[in-house]
C-alpha atoms as a PDB file:
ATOM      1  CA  UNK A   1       3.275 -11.739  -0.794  1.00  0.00           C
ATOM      2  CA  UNK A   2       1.608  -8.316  -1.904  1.00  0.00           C
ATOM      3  CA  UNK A   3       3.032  -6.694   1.091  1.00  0.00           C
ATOM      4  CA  UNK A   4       6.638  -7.830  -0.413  1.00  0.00           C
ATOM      5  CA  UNK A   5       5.965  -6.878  -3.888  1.00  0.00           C
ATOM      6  CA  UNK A   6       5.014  -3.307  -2.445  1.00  0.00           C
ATOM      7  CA  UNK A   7       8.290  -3.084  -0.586  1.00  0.00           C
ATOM      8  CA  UNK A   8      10.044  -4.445  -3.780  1.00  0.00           C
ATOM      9  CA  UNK A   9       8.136  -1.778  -5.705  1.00  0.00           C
ATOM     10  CA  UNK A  10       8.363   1.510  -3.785  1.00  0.00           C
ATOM     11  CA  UNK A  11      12.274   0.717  -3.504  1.00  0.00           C
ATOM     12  CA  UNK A  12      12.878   0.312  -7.425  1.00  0.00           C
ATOM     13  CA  UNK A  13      10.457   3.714  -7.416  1.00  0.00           C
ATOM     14  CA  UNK A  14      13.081   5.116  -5.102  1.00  0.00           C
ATOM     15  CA  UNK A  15      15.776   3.644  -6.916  1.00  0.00           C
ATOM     16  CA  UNK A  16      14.708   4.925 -10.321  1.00  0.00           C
ATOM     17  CA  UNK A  17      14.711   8.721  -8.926  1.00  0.00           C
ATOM     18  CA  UNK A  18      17.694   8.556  -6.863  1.00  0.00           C
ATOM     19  CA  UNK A  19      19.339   6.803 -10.428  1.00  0.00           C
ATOM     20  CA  UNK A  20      17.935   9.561 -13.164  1.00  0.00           C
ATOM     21  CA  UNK A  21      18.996  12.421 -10.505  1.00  0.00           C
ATOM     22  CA  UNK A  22      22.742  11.309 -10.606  1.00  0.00           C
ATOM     23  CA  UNK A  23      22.732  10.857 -14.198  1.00  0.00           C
ATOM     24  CA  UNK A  24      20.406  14.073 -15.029  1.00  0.00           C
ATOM     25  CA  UNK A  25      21.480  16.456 -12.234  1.00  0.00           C
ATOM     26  CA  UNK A  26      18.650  18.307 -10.084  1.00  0.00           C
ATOM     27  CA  UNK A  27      15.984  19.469 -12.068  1.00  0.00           C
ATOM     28  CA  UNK A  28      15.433  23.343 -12.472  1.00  0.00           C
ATOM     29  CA  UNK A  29      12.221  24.611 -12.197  1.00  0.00           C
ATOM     30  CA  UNK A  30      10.210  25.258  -8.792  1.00  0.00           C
ATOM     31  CA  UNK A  31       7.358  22.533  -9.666  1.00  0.00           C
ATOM     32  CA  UNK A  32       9.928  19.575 -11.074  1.00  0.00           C
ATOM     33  CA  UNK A  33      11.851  20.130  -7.880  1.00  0.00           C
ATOM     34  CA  UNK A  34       7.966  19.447  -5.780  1.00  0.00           C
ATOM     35  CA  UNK A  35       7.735  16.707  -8.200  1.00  0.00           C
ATOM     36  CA  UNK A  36      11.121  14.692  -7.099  1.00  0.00           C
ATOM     37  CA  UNK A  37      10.182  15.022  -3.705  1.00  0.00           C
ATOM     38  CA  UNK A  38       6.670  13.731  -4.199  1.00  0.00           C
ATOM     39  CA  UNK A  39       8.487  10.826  -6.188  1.00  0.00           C
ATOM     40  CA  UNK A  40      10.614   9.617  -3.532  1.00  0.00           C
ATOM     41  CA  UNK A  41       8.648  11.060  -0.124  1.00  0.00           C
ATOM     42  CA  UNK A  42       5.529   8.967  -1.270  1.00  0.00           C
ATOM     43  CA  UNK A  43       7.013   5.115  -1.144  1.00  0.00           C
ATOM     44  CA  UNK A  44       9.455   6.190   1.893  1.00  0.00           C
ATOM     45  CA  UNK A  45       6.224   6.552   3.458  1.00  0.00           C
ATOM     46  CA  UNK A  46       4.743   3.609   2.016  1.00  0.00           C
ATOM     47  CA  UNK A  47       7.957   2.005   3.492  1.00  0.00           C
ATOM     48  CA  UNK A  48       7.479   3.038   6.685  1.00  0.00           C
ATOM     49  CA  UNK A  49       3.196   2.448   6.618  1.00  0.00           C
ATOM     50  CA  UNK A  50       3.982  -1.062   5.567  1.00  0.00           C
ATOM     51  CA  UNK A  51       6.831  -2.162   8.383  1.00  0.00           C
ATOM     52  CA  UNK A  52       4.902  -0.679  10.737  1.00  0.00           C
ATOM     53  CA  UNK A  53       1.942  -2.566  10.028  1.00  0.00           C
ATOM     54  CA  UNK A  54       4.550  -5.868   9.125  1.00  0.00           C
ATOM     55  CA  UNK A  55       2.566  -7.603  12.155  1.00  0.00           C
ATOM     56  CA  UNK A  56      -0.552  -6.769  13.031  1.00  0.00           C
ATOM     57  CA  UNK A  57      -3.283  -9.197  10.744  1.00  0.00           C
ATOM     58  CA  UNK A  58      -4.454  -8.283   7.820  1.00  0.00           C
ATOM     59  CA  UNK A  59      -7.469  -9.726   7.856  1.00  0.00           C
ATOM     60  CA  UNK A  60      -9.702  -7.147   9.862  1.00  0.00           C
ATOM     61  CA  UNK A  61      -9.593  -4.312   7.369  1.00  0.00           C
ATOM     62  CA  UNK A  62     -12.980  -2.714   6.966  1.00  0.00           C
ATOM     63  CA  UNK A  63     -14.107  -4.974   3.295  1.00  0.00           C
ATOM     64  CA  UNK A  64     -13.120  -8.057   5.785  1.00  0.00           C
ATOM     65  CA  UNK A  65     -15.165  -7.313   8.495  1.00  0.00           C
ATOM     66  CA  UNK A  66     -18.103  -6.624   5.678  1.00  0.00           C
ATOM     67  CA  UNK A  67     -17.828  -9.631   3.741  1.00  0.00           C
ATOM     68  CA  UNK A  68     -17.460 -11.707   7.362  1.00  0.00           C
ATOM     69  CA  UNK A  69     -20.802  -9.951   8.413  1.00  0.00           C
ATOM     70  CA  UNK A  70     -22.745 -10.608   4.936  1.00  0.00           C
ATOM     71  CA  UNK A  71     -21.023 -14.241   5.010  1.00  0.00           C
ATOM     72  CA  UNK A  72     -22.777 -14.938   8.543  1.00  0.00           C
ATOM     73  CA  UNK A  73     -25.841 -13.502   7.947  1.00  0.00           C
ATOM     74  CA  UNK A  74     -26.262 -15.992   4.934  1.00  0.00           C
ATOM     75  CA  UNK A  75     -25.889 -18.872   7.093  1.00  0.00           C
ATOM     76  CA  UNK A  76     -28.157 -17.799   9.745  1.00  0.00           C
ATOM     77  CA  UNK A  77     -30.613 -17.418   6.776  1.00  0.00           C
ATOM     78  CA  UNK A  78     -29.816 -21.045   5.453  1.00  0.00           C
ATOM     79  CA  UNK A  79     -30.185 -22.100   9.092  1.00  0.00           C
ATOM     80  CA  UNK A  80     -33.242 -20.618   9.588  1.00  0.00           C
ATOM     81  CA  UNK A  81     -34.736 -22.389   6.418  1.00  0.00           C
ATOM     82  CA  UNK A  82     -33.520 -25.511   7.417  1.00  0.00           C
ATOM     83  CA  UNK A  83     -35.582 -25.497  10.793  1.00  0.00           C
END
């Protein structure tokens, strides 16, 4: 669900840019030109980070594997009281 609201999301950013450049015209100065590009090269690589990803699980991200680890250890101490 998040990884579809992220697609949704960097595609209406996209959108919004390509949109206010037709109706604006190409802005002027050296740093508002950087600035488009940083506006629509940052979700197209978003885009492209989360397709690419699309399949592999989710669930063994770095936080995961912590919280697994502190979950375990918590029931080796509850077993180890209950002996």
């Amino acid at each position: 669900m998040m990884r579809l609201l992220g697609i949704v999301l960097n595609l209406a950013l996209i959108g919004v840019v390509l949109f206010l450049i037709s109706e604006e015209g190409m802005p002027g100065g050296g740093w508002q030109i950087a600035l488009v590009v940083l506006l629509v090269l940052a979700p197209l690589f978003n885009l492209v980070l989360l397709r690419s990803h699309a399949g592999q699980s989710t669930g063994q991200g770095l936080l995961s594997l912590y919280l697994e680890r502190k979950a375990l250890e918590e029931r080796q101490k509850i077993a180890e009281l209950k002996k």
